[in-house]
PDB file of N, CA and C in Angstrom:
ATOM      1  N   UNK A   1      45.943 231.302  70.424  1.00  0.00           N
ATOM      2  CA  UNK A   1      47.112 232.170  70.427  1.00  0.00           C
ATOM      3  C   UNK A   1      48.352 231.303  70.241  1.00  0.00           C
ATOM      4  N   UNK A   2      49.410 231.752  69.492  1.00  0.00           N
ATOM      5  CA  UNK A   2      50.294 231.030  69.099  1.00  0.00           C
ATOM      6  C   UNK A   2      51.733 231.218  70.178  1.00  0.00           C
ATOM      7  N   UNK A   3      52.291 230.134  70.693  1.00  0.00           N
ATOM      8  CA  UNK A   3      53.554 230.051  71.404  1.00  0.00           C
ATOM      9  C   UNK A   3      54.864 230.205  70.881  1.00  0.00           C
ATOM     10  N   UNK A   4      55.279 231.146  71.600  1.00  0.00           N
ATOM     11  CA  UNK A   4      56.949 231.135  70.699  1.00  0.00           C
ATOM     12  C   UNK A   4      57.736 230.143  71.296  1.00  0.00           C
ATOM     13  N   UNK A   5      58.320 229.683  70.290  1.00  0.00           N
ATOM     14  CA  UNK A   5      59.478 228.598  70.470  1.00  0.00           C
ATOM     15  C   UNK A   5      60.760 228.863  70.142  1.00  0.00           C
ATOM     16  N   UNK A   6      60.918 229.932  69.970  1.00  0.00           N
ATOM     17  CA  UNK A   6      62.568 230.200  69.488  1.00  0.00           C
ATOM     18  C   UNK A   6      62.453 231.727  69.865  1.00  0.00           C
ATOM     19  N   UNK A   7      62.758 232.647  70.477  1.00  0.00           N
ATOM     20  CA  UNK A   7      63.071 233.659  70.595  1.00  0.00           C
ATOM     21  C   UNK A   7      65.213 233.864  70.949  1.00  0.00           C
ATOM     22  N   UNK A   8      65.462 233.953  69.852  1.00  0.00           N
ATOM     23  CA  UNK A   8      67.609 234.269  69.686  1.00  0.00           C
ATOM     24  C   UNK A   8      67.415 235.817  69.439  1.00  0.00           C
ATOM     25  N   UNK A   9      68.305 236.269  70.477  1.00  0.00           N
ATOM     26  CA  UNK A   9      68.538 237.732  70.087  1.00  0.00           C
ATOM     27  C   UNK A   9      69.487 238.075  69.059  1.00  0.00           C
ATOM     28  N   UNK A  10      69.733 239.459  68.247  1.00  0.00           N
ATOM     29  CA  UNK A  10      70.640 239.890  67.326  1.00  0.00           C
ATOM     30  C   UNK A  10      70.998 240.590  67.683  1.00  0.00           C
ATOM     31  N   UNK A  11      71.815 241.169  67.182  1.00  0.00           N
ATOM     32  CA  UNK A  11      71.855 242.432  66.899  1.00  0.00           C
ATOM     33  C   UNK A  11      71.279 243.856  66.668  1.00  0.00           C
ATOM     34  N   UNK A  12      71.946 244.775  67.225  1.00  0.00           N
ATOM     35  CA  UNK A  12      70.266 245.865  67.050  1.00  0.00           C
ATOM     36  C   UNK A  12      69.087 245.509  67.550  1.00  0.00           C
ATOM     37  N   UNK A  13      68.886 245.372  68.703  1.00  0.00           N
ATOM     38  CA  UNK A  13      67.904 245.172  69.218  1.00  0.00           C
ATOM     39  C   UNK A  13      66.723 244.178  68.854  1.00  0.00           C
ATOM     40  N   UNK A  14      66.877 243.453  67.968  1.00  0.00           N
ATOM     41  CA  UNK A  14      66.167 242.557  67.307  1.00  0.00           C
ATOM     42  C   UNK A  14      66.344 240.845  67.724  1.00  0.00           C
ATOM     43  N   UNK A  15      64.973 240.290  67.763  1.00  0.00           N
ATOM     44  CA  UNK A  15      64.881 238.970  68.016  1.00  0.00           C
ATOM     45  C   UNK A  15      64.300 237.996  66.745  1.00  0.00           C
ATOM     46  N   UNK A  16      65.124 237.202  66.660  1.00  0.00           N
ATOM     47  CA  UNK A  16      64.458 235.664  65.691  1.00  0.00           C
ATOM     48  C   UNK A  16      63.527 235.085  66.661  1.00  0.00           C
ATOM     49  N   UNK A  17      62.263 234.938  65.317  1.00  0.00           N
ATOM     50  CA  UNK A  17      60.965 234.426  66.709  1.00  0.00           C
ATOM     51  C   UNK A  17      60.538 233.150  65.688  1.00  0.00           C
ATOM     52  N   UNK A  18      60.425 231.638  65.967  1.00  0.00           N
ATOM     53  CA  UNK A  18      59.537 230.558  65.506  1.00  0.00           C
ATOM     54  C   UNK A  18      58.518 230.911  66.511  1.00  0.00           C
ATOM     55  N   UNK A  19      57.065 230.765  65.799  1.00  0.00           N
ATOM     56  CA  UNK A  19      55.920 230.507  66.651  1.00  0.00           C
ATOM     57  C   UNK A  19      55.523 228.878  66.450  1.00  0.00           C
ATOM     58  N   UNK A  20      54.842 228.191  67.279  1.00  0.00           N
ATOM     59  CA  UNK A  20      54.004 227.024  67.200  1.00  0.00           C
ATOM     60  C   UNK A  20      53.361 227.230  65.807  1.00  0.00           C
ATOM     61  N   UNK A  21      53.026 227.567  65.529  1.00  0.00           N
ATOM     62  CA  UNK A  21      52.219 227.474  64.202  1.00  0.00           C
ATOM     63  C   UNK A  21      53.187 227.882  62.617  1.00  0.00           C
ATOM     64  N   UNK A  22      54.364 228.565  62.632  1.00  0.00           N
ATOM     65  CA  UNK A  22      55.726 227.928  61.918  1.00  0.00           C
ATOM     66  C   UNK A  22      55.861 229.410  61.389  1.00  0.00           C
ATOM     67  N   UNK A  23      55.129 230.340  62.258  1.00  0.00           N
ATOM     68  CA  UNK A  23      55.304 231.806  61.907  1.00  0.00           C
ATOM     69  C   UNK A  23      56.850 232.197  62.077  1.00  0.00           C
ATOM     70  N   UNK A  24      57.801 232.579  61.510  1.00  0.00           N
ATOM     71  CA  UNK A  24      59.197 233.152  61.605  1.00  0.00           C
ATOM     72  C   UNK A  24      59.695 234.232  60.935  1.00  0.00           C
ATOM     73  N   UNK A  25      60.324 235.591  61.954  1.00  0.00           N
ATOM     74  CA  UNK A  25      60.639 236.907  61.165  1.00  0.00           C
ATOM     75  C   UNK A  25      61.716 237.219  62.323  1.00  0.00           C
ATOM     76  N   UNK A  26      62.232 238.530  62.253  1.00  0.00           N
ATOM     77  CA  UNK A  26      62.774 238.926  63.114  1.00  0.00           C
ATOM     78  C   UNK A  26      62.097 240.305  63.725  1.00  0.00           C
ATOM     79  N   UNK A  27      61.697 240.372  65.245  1.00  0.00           N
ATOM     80  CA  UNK A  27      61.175 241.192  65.921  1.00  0.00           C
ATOM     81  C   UNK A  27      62.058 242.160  66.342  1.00  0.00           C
ATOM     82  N   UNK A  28      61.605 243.399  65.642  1.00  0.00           N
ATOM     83  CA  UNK A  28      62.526 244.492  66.102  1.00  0.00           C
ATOM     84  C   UNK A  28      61.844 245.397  67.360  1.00  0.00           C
ATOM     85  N   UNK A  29      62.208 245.118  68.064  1.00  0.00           N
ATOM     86  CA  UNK A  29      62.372 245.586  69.816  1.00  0.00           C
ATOM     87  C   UNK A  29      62.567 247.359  70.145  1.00  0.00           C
ATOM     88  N   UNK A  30      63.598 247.764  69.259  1.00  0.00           N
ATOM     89  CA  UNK A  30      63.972 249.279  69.107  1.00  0.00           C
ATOM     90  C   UNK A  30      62.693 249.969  69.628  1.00  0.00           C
ATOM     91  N   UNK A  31      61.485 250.059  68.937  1.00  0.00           N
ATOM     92  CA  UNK A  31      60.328 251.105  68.827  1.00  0.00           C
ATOM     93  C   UNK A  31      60.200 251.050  70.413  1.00  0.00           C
ATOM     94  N   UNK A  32      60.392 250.000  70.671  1.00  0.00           N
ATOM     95  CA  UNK A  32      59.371 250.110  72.278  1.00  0.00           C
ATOM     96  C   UNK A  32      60.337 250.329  73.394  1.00  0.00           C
ATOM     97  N   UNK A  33      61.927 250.250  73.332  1.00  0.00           N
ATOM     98  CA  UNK A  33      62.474 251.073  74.217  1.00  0.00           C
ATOM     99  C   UNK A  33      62.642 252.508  74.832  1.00  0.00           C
ATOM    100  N   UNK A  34      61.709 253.366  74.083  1.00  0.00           N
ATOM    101  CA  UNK A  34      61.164 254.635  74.505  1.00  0.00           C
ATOM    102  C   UNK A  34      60.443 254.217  75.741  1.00  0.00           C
ATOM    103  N   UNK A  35      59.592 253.360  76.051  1.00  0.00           N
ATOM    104  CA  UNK A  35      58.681 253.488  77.054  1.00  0.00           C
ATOM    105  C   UNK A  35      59.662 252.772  78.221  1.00  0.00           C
ATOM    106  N   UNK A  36      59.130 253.504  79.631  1.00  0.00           N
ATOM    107  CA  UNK A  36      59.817 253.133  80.803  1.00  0.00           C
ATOM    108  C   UNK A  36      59.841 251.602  81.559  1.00  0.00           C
ATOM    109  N   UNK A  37      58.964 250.651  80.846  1.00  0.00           N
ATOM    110  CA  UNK A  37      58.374 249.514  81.028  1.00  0.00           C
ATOM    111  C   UNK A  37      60.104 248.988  79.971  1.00  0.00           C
ATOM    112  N   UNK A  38      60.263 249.185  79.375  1.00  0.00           N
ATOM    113  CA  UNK A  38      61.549 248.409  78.841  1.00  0.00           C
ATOM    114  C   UNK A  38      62.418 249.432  78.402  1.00  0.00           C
ATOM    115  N   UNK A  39      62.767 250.235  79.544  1.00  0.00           N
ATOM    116  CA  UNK A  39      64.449 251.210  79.160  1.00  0.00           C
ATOM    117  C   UNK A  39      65.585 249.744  80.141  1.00  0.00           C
ATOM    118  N   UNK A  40      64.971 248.802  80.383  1.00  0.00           N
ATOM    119  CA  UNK A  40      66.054 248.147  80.727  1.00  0.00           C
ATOM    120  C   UNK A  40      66.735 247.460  79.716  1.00  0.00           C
ATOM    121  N   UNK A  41      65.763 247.029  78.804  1.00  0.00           N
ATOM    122  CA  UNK A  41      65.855 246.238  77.887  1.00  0.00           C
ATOM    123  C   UNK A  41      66.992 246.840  76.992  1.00  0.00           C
ATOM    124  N   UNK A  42      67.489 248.365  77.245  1.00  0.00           N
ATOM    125  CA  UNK A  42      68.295 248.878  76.359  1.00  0.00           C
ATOM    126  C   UNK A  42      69.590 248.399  76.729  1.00  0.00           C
ATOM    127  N   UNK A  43      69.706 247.765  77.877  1.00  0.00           N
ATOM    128  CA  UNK A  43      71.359 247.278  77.991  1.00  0.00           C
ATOM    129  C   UNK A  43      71.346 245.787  77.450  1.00  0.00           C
ATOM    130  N   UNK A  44      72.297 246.111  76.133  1.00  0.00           N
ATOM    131  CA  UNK A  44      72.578 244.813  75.354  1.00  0.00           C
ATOM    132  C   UNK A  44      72.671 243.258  76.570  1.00  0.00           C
ATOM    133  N   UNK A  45      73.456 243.716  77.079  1.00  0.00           N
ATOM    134  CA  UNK A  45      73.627 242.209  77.731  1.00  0.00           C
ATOM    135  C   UNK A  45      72.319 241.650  78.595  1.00  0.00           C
ATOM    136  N   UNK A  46      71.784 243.258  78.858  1.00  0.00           N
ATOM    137  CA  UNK A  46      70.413 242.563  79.808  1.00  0.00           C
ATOM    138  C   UNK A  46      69.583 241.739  78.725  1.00  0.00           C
ATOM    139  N   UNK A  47      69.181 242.414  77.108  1.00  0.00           N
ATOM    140  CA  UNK A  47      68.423 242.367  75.993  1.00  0.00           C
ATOM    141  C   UNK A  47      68.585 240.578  75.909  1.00  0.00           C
ATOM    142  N   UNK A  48      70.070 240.702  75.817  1.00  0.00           N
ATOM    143  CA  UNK A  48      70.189 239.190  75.069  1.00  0.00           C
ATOM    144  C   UNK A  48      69.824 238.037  76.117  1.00  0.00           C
ATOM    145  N   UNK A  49      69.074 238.464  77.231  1.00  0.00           N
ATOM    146  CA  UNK A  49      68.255 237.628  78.106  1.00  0.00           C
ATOM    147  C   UNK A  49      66.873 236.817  77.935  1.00  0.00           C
ATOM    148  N   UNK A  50      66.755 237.393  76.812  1.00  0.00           N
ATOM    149  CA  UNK A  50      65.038 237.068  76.255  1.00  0.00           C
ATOM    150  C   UNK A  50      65.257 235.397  76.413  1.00  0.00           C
ATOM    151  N   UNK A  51      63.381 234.887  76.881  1.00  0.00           N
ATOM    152  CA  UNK A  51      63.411 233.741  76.654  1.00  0.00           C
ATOM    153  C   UNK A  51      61.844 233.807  76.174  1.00  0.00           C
ATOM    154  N   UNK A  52      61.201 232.189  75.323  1.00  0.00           N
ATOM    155  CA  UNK A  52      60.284 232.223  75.117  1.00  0.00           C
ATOM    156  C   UNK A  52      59.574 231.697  76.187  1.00  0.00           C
ATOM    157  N   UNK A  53      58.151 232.502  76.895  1.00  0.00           N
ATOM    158  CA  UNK A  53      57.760 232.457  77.946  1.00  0.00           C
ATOM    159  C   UNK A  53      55.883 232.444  78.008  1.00  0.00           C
ATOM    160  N   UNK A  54      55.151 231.183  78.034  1.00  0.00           N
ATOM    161  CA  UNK A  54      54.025 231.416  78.093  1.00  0.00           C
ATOM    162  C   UNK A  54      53.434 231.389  76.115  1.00  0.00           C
ATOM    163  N   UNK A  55      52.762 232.319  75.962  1.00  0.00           N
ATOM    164  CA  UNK A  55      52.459 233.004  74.754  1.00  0.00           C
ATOM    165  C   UNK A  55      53.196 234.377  74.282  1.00  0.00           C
ATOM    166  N   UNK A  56      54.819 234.165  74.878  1.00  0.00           N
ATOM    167  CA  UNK A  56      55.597 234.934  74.103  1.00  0.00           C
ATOM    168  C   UNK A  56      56.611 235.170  74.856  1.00  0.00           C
ATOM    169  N   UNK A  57      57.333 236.328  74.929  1.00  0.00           N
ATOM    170  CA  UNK A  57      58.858 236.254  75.310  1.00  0.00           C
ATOM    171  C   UNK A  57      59.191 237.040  76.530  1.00  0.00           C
ATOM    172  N   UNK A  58      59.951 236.863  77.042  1.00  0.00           N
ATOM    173  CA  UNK A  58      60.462 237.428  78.783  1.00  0.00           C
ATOM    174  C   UNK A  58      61.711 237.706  78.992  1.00  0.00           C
ATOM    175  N   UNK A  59      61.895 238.774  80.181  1.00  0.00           N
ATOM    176  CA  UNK A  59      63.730 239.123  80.349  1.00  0.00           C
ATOM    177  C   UNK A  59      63.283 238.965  81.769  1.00  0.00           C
ATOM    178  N   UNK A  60      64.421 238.554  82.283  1.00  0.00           N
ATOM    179  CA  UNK A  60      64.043 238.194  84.016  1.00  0.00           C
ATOM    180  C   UNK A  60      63.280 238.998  84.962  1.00  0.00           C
ATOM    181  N   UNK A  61      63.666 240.486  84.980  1.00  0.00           N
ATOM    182  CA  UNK A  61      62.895 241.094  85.443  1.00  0.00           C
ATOM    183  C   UNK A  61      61.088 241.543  84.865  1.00  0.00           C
ATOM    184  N   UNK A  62      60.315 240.269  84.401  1.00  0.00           N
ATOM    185  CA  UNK A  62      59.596 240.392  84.216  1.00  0.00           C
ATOM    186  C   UNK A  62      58.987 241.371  82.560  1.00  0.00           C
ATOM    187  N   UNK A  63      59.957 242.139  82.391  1.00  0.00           N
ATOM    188  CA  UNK A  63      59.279 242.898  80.852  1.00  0.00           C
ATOM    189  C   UNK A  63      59.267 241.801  79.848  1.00  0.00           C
ATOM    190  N   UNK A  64      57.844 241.766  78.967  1.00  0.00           N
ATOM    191  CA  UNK A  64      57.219 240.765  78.014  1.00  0.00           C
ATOM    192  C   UNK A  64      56.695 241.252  76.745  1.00  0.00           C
ATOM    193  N   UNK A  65      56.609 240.845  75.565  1.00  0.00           N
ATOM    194  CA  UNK A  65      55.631 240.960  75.107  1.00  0.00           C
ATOM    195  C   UNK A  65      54.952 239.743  74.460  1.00  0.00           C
ATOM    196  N   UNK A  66      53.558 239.565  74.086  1.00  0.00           N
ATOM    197  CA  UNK A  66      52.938 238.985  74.296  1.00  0.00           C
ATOM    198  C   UNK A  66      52.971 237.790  72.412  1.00  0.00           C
ATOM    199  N   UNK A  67      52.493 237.282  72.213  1.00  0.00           N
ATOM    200  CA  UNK A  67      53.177 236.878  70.860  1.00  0.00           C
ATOM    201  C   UNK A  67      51.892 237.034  70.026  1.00  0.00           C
ATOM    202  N   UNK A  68      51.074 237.786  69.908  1.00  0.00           N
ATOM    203  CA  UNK A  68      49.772 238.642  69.006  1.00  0.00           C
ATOM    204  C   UNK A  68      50.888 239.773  68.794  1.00  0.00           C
ATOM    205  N   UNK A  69      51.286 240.594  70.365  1.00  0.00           N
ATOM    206  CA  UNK A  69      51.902 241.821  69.281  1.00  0.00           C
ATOM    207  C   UNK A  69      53.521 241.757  68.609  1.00  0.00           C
ATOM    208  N   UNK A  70      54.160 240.273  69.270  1.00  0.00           N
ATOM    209  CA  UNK A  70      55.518 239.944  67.776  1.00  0.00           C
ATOM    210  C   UNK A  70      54.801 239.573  66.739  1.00  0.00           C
ATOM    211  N   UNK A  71      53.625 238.541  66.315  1.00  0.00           N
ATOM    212  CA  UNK A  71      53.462 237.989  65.428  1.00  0.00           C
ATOM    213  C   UNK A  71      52.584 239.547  64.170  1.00  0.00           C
ATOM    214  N   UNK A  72      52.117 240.434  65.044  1.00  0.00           N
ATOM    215  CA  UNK A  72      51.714 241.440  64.271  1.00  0.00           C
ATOM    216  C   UNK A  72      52.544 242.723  63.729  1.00  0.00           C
ATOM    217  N   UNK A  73      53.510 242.852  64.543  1.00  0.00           N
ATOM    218  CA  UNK A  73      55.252 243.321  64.154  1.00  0.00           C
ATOM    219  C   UNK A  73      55.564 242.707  62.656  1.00  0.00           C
ATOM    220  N   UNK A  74      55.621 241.490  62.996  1.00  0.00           N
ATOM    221  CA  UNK A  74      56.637 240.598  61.868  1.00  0.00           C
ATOM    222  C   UNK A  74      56.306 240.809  60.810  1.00  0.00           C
ATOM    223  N   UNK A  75      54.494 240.473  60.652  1.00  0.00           N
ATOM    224  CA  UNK A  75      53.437 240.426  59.749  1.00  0.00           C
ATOM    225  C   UNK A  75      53.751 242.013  58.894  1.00  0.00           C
ATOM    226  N   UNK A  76      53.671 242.775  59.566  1.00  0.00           N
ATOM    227  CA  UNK A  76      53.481 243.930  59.396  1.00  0.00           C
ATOM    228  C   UNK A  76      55.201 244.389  58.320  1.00  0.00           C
ATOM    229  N   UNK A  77      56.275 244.231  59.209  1.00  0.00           N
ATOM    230  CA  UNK A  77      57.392 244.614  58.468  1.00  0.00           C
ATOM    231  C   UNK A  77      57.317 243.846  57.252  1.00  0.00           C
ATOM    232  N   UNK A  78      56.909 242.365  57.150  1.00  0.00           N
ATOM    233  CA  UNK A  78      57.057 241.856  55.908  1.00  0.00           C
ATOM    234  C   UNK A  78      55.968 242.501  54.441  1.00  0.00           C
ATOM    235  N   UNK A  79      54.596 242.873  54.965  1.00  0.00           N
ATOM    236  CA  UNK A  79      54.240 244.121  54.421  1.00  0.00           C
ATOM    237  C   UNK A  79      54.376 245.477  53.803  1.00  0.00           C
ATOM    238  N   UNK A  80      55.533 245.969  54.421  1.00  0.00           N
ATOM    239  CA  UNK A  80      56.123 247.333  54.279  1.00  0.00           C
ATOM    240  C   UNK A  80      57.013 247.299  53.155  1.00  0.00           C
TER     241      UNK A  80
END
């Protein structure tokens, strides 16, 4: 499983992600603030808390996701 090394927040809810293995896109975050597991994540200043954590990214109070489902995000938009 690949480690993120750069998670920078943007704008619009979106993160710049380097993985260990030299994977780089920007992770758009939006879709998954519907669920109650990250309606925190909707306050910009909390958002721009992200760090890269483990095998993927973290906001202090613990909400994550894991870097299989950024690296399959990224994969995916560059697809579309």
């Amino acid at each position: 499983m690949d480690k993120i090394i750069k998670a920078f927040a943007l704008d619009d809810y979106k993160i710049e992600i380097l993985t260990s293995s030299g994977i780089s896109g920007i992770f758009d975050v939006k879709p998954y603030l519907r669920g109650s597991a990250f309606k925190e994540l909707a306050n910009e200043s909390y958002f721009r808390m992200v760090r890269p954590a483990h095998y993927g990214i973290m906001w202090p109070h613990e909400q994550d996701f894991s870097s299989d489902t950024i690296i399959w995000d990224i994969q995916n938009a560059i697809a579309v």
